[in-house]
Protein backbone atom coordinates (compact mmCIF):
# COMPACT_ATOMS: atom_id res chain seq x y z
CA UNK A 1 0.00 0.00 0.00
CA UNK A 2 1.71 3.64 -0.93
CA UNK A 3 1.34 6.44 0.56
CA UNK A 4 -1.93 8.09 -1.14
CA UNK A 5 -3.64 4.80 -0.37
CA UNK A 6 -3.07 5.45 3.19
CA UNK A 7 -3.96 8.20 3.45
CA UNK A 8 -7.31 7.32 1.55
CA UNK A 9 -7.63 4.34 4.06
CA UNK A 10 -6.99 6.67 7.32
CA UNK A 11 -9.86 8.94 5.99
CA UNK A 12 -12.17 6.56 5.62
CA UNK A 13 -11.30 4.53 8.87
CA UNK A 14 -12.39 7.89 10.59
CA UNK A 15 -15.65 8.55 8.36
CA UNK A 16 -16.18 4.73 9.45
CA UNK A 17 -15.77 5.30 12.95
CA UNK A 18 -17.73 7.72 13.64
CA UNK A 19 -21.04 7.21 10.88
CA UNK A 20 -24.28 6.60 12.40
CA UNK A 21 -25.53 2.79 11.77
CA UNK A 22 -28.76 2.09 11.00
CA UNK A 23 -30.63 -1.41 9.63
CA UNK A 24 -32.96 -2.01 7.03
CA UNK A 25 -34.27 -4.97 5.82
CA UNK A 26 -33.23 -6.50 2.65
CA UNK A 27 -36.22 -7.71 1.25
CA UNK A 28 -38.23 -4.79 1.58
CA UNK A 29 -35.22 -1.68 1.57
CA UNK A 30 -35.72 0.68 -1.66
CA UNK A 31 -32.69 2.58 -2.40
CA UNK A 32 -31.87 5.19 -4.78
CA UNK A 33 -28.26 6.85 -4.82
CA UNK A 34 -27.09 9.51 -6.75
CA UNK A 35 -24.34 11.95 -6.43
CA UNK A 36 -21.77 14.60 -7.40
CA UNK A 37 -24.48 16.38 -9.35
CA UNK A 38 -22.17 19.91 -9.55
CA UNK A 39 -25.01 22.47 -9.51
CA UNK A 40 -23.84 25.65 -10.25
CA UNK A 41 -25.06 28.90 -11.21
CA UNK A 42 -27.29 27.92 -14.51
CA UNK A 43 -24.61 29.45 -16.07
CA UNK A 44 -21.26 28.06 -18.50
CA UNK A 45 -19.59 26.82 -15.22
CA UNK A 46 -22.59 25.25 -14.40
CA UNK A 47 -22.18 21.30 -14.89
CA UNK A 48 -25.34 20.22 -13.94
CA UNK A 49 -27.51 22.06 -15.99
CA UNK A 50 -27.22 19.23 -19.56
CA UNK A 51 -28.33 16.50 -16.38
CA UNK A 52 -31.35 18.16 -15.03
CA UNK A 53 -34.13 16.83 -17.21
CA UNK A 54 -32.69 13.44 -16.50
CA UNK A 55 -32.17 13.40 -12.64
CA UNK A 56 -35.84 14.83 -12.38
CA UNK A 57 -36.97 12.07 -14.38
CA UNK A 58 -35.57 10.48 -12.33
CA UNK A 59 -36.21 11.97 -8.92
CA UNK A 60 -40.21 11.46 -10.15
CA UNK A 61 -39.81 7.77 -10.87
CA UNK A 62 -38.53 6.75 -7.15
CA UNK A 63 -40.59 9.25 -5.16
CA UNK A 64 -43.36 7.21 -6.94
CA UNK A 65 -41.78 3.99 -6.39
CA UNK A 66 -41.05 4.40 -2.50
CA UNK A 67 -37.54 4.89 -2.88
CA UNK A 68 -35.27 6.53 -0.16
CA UNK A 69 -33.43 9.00 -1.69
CA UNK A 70 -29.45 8.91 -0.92
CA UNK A 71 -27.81 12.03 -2.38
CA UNK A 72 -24.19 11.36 -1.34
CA UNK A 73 -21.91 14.25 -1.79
CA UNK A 74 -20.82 17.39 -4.35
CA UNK A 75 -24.64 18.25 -4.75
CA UNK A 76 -23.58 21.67 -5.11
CA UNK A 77 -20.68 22.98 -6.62
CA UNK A 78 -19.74 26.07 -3.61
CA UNK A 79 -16.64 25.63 -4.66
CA UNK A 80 -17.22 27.88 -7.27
CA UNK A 81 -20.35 29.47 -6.29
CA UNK A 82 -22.13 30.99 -3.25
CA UNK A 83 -25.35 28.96 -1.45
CA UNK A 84 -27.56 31.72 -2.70
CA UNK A 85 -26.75 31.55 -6.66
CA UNK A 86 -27.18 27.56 -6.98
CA UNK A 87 -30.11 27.04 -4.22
CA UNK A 88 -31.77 30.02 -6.17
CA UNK A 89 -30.93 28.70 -10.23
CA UNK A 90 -32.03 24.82 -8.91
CA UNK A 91 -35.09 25.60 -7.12
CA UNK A 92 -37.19 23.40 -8.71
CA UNK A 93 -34.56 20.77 -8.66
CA UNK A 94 -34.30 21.06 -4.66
CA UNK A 95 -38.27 20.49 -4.19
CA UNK A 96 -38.41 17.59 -5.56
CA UNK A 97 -35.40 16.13 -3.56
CA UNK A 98 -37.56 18.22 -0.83
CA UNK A 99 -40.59 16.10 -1.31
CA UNK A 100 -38.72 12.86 -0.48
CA UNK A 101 -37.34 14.49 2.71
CA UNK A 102 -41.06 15.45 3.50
CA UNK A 103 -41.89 11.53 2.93
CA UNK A 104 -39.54 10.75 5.58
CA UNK A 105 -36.95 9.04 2.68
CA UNK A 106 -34.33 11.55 2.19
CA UNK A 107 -30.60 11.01 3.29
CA UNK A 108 -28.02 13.89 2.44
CA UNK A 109 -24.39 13.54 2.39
CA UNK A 110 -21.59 16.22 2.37
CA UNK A 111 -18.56 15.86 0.12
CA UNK A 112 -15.86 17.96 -0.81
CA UNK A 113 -17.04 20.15 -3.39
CA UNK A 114 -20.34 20.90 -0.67
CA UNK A 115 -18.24 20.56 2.46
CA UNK A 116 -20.41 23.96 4.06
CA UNK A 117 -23.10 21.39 4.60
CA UNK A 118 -20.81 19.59 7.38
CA UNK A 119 -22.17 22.79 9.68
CA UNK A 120 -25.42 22.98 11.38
CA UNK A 121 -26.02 26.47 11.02
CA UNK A 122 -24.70 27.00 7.09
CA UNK A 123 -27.26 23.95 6.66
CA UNK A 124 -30.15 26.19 8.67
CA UNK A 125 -29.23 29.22 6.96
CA UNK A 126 -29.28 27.83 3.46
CA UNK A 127 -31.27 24.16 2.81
CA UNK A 128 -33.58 25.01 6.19
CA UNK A 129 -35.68 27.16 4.53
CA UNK A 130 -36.61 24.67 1.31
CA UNK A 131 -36.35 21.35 3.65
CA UNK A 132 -36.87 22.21 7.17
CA UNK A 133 -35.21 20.18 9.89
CA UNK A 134 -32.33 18.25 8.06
CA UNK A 135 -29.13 16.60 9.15
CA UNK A 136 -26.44 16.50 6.13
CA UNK A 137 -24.04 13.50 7.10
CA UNK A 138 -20.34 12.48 6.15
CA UNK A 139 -21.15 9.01 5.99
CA UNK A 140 -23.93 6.38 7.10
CA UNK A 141 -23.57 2.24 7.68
CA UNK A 142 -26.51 0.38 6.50
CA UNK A 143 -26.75 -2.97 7.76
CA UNK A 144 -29.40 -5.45 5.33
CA UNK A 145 -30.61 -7.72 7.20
CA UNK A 146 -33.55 -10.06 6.29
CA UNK A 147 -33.72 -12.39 2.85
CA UNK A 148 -31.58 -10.30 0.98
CA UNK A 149 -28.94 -10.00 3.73
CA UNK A 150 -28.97 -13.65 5.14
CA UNK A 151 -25.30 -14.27 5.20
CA UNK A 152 -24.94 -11.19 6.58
CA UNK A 153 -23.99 -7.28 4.92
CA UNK A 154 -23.40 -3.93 5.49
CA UNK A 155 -23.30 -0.94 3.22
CA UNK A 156 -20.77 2.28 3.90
CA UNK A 157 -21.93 5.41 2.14
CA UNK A 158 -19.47 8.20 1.70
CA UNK A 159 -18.57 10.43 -0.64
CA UNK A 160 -15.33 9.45 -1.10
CA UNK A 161 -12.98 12.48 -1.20
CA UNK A 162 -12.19 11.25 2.32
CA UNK A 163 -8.15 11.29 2.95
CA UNK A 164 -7.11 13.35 0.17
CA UNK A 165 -4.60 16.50 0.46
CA UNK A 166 -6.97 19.18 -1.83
CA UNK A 167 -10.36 17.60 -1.23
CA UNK A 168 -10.22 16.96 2.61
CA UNK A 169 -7.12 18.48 4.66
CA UNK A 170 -6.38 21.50 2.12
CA UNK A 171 -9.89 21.61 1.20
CA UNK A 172 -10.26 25.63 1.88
CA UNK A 173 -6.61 26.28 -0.15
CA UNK A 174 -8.42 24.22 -3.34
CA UNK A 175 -11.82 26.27 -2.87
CA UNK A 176 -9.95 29.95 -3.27
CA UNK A 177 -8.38 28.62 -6.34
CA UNK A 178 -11.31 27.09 -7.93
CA UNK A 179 -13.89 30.47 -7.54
CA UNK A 180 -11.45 33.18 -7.94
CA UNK A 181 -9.17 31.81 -10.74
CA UNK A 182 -10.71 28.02 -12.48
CA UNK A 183 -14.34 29.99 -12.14
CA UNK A 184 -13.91 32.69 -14.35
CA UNK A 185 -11.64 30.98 -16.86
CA UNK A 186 -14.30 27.81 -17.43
CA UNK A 187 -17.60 30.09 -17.41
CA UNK A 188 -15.44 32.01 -20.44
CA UNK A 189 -14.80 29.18 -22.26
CA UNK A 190 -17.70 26.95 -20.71
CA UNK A 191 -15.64 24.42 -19.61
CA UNK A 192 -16.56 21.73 -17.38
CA UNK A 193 -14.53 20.94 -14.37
CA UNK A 194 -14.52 18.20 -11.58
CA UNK A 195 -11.18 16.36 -11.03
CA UNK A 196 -10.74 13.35 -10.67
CA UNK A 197 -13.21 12.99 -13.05
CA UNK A 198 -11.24 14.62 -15.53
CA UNK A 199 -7.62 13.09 -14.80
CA UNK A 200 -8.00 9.56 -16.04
CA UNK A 201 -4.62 8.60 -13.86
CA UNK A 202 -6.11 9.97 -10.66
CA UNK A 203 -9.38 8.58 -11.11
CA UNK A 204 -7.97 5.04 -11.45
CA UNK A 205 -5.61 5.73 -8.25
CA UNK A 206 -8.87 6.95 -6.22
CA UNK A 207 -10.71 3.96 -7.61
CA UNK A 208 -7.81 1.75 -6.48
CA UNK A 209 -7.35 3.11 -3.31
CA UNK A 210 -11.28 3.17 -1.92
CA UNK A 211 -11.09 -0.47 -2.95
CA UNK A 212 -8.53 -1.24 -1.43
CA UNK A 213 -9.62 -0.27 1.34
CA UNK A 214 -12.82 -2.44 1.38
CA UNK A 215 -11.18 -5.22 0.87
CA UNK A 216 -8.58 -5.01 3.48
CA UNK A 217 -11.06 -3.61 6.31
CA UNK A 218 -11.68 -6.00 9.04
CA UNK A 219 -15.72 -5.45 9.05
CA UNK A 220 -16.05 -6.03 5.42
CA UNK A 221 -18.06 -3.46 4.27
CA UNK A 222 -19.57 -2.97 0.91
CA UNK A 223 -18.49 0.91 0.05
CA UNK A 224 -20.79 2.68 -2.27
CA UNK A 225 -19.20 6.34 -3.11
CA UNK A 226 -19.13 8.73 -5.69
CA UNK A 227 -16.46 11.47 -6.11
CA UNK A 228 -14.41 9.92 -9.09
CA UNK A 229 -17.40 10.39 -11.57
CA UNK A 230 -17.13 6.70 -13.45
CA UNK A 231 -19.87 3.82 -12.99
CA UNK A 232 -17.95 1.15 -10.85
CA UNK A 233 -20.25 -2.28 -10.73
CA UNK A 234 -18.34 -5.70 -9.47
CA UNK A 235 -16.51 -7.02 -12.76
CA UNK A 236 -19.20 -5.84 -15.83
CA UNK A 237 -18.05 -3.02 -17.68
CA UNK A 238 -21.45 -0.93 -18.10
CA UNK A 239 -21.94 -0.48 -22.14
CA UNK A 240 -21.34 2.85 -23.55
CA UNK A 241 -23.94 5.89 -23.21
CA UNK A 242 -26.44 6.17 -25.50
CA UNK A 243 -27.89 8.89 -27.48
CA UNK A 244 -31.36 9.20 -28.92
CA UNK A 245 -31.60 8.95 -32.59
CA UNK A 246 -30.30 12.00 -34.03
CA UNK A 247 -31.46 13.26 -37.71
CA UNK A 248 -30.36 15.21 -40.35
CA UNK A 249 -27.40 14.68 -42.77
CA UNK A 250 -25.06 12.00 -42.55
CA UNK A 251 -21.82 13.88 -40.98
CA UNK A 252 -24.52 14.92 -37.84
CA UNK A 253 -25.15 11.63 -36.87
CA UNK A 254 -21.36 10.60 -37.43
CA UNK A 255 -20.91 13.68 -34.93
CA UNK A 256 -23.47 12.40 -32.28
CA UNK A 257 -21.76 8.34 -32.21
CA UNK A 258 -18.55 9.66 -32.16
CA UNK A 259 -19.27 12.29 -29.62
CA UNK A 260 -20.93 9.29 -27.99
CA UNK A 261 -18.03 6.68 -28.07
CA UNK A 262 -15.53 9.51 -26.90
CA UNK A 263 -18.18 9.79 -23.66
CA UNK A 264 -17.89 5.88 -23.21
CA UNK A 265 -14.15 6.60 -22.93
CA UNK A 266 -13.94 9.17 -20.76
CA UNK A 267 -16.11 7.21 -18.18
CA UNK A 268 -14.47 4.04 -18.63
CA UNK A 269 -14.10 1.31 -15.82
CA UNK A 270 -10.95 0.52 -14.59
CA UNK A 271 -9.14 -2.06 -16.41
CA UNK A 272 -8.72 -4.65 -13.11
CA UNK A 273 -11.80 -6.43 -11.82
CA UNK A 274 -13.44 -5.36 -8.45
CA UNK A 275 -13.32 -8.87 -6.86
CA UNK A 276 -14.75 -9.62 -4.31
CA UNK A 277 -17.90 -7.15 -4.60
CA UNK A 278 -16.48 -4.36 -1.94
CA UNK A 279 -16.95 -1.45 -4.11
CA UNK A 280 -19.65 0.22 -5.80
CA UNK A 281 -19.54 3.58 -7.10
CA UNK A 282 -22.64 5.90 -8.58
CA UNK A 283 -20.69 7.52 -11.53
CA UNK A 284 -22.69 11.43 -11.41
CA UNK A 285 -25.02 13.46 -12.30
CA UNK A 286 -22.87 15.74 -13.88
CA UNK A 287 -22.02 13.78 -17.26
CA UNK A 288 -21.80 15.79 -20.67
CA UNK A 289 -24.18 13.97 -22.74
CA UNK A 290 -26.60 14.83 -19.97
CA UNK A 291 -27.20 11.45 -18.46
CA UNK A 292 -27.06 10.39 -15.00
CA UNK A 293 -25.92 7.13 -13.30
CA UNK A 294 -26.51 5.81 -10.00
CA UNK A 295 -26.86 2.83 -7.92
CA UNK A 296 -30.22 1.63 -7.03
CA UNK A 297 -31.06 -0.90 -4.27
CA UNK A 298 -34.62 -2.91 -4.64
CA UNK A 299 -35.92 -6.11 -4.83
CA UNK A 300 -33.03 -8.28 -3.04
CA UNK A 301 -30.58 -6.51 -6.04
CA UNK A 302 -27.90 -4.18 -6.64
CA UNK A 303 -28.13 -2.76 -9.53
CA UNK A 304 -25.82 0.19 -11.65
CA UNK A 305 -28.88 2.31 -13.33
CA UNK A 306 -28.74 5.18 -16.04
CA UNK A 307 -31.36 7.74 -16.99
CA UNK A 308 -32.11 7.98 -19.77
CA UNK A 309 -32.80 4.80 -21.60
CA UNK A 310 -31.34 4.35 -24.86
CA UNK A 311 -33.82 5.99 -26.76
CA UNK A 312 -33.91 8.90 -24.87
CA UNK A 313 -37.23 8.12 -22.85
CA UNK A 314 -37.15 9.30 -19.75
CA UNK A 315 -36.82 5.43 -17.99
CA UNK A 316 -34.28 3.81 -16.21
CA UNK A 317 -31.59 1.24 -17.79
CA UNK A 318 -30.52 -1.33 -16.07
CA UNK A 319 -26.43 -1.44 -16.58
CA UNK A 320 -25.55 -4.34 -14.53
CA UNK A 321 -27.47 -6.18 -11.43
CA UNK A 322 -26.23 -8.47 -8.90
CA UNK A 323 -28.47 -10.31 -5.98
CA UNK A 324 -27.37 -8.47 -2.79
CA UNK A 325 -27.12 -11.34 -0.81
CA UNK A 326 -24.82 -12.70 -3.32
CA UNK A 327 -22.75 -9.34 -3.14
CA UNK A 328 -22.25 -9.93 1.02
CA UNK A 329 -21.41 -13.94 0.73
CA UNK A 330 -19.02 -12.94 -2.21
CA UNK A 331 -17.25 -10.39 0.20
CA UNK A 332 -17.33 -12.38 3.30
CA UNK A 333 -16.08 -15.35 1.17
CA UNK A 334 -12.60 -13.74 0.16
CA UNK A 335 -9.41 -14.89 1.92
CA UNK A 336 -8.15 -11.71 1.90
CA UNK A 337 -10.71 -9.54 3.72
C-alpha cells in the first residue's frame, strides 16, 4: 500500500468510525443513490444544468416507487459558487429532492465540493428554509438484514474524497483557487470541471485506493461512493452511453456516435476487476451527454442504473445487477478480507 492509499484508508477509517448505523431490511429496503451532481449557477460553469431533465426524471420515478433518496456528496458545486446563486438557479430541482425528505426518505451527504453542509447552522441558513429540519451527514452504515442479507452485509456510504490533500485536509486552499481563478476561466470558455473525473490517472488511483480499502477492512463493508465520476459495478463493464436517434445529414449523426463513443471513454471502468464485490460507485449526475448514473437498491438486487434509456425516454436502464445477498457472501467469502 503507498502512501496516497493510506492516506485514503486513514480517511475513511475515521468517516467509518464515527457514521451513524442504521438497519434495514433487505427484502423490503428501496434505495436510490445519486451523487456529485455539480449544480452551479445555470450558467457556462454550471455542470449540472445538460443532467437536469434526467435526474428529475428520475427523482419522479422513485418518489413514486417508495424509494429513499441517498444524495451522497458534491450536490452543489460552492466551490465555485455561493449557497444563494445555486439554491436560487435549482429551485425546482431542490423540491423535488424536498418532497422525499417530506416523505420521511431523504438522506443527504456532504462531500468535498459541498463541504459547508458539514455545519449545522450553514445547513439552517441555506437548505432550512426549502427542507426544514435536516441533518447532512459524512457518511452512514446500513446494515441489510432479512432475505436479501442472510449471510450477513453492510453498506458504507461516503462520498469518497475522504483522505485526500486538496479535497479533505487542504480543502479551503483548493476552494480559493477554484472560484477566484478556475471559475472565471471555465464560465469564459464553458468548460466543465470536476477532477478526478477529468484526470484519467487519478481517477484510477482513487478507484484503487477506496477499494482497497474495502477489501482489506476487518468489518467487510460494501463501500458505495461517488467522487471519481465513473460507474464502478463488481466485474461488468457498463456499455457505452447512448444517445437518442439523431437526424439530419449524414456527418450529424457521425458527430453524435462519435461524440458518444468519446463519452464511453472518458467514463471508462478501470481495467482490473473489483473482486470480491467491496466497491460500488454511482458515476454522477454531472455527465456531458446529460445522463445520470446511480446505484439503485430494490428487490433483493444491486443494480448500476442510467437515466435515460437508450432511446432517450425518460426510464431507467438497467447497466448491470447483482443479488445483494450474493454481493455480502461474495465479500465475506474472500481470503483476503
Amino acid at each position: 500500500m503507498d502512501r496516497y492509499q493510506r492516506d485514503i484508508a486513514r480517511g475513511l477509517d475515521a468517516a467509518f468510525a464515527a457514521a451513524e448505523v442504521v438497519d434495514l431490511d433487505g427484502a423490503s429496503a428501496r434505495l436510490i443513490v445519486f451523487s456529485d451532481h455539480h449544480r452551479g449557477a445555470r450558467d457556462g460553469a454550471d455542470d449540472f444544468r445538460r443532467c437536469e431533465p434526467a435526474y428529475a426524471a428520475a427523482l419522479g420515478y422513485y418518489l413514486e416507487a417508495g424509494h429513499r433518496l441517498c444524495v451522497l456528496g458534491d450536490s452543489e458545486e460552492l466551490w465555485e459558487c455561493a449557497p444563494a446563486e445555486v439554491l436560487g438557479a435549482h429551485r425546482p430541482t431542490l423540491e423535488l429532492e424536498a418532497a422525499f425528505h417530506a416523505a420521511g426518505r431523504y438522506e443527504r451527504f456532504w462531500g468535498n465540493h459541498d463541504d459547508r453542509w458539514r455545519y449545522d447552522d450553514e445547513v439552517t441558513a441555506h437548505l432550512g428554509p426549502l427542507f426544514g429540519s435536516l441533518s447532512v451527514r459524512e457518511a452512514l452504515r446500513v446494515r441489510i438484514t432479512g432475505a436479501a442479507g442472510a449471510s450477513g452485509g453492510e453498506l458504507f456510504l461516503a462520498h469518497g474524497h475522504q483522505g485526500t490533500l486538496g479535497s479533505d485536509r487542504w480543502s479551503w486552499l483548493s476552494r480559493l483557487f477554484v472560484r477566484h481563478l478556475w471559475r472565471p476561466l471555465q464560465r469564459r470558455l464553458d468548460l466543465p470541471s470536476t477532477t478526478p473525473s477529468r484526470d484519467w490517472d487519478l481517477r484510477e488511483r482513487h478507484d484503487t485506493a477506496m477499494f482497497t480499502w474495502a477489501r482489506a477492512h476487518a468489518a467487510r463493508p460494501v463501500l458505495i461512493a461517488g467522487h471519481t465520476h465513473r460507474p464502478v459495478f463488481w466485474t461488468s463493464r457498463p456499455p457505452a452511453p447512448a444517445t437518442a436517434a439523431v437526424g439530419g445529414s449524414p456527418p450529424l449523426r457521425r458527430a453524435a456516435r462519435e461524440y458518444a463513443r468519446a463519452e464511453a471513454r472518458r467514463v471508462a471502468r478501470a481495467a482490473h476487476p473489483v473482486d470480491p464485490p467491496c466497491y460500488f460507485n454511482t458515476g454522477c449526475c454531472s455527465f456531458g451527454d446529460g445522463d445520470v448514473t446511480g446505484i439503485e437498491i430494490a428487490d433483493g438486487a444491486i443494480r448500476l442504473v442510467r437515466w435515460p434509456a437508450d432511446d432517450g425516454r425518460p426510464t431507467p436502464k438497467v447497466l448491470a445487477s447483482a443479488g445483494l445477498g450474493d454481493v455480502f457472501a461474495a465479500v465475506a467469502a474472500y481470503p483476503g478480507s
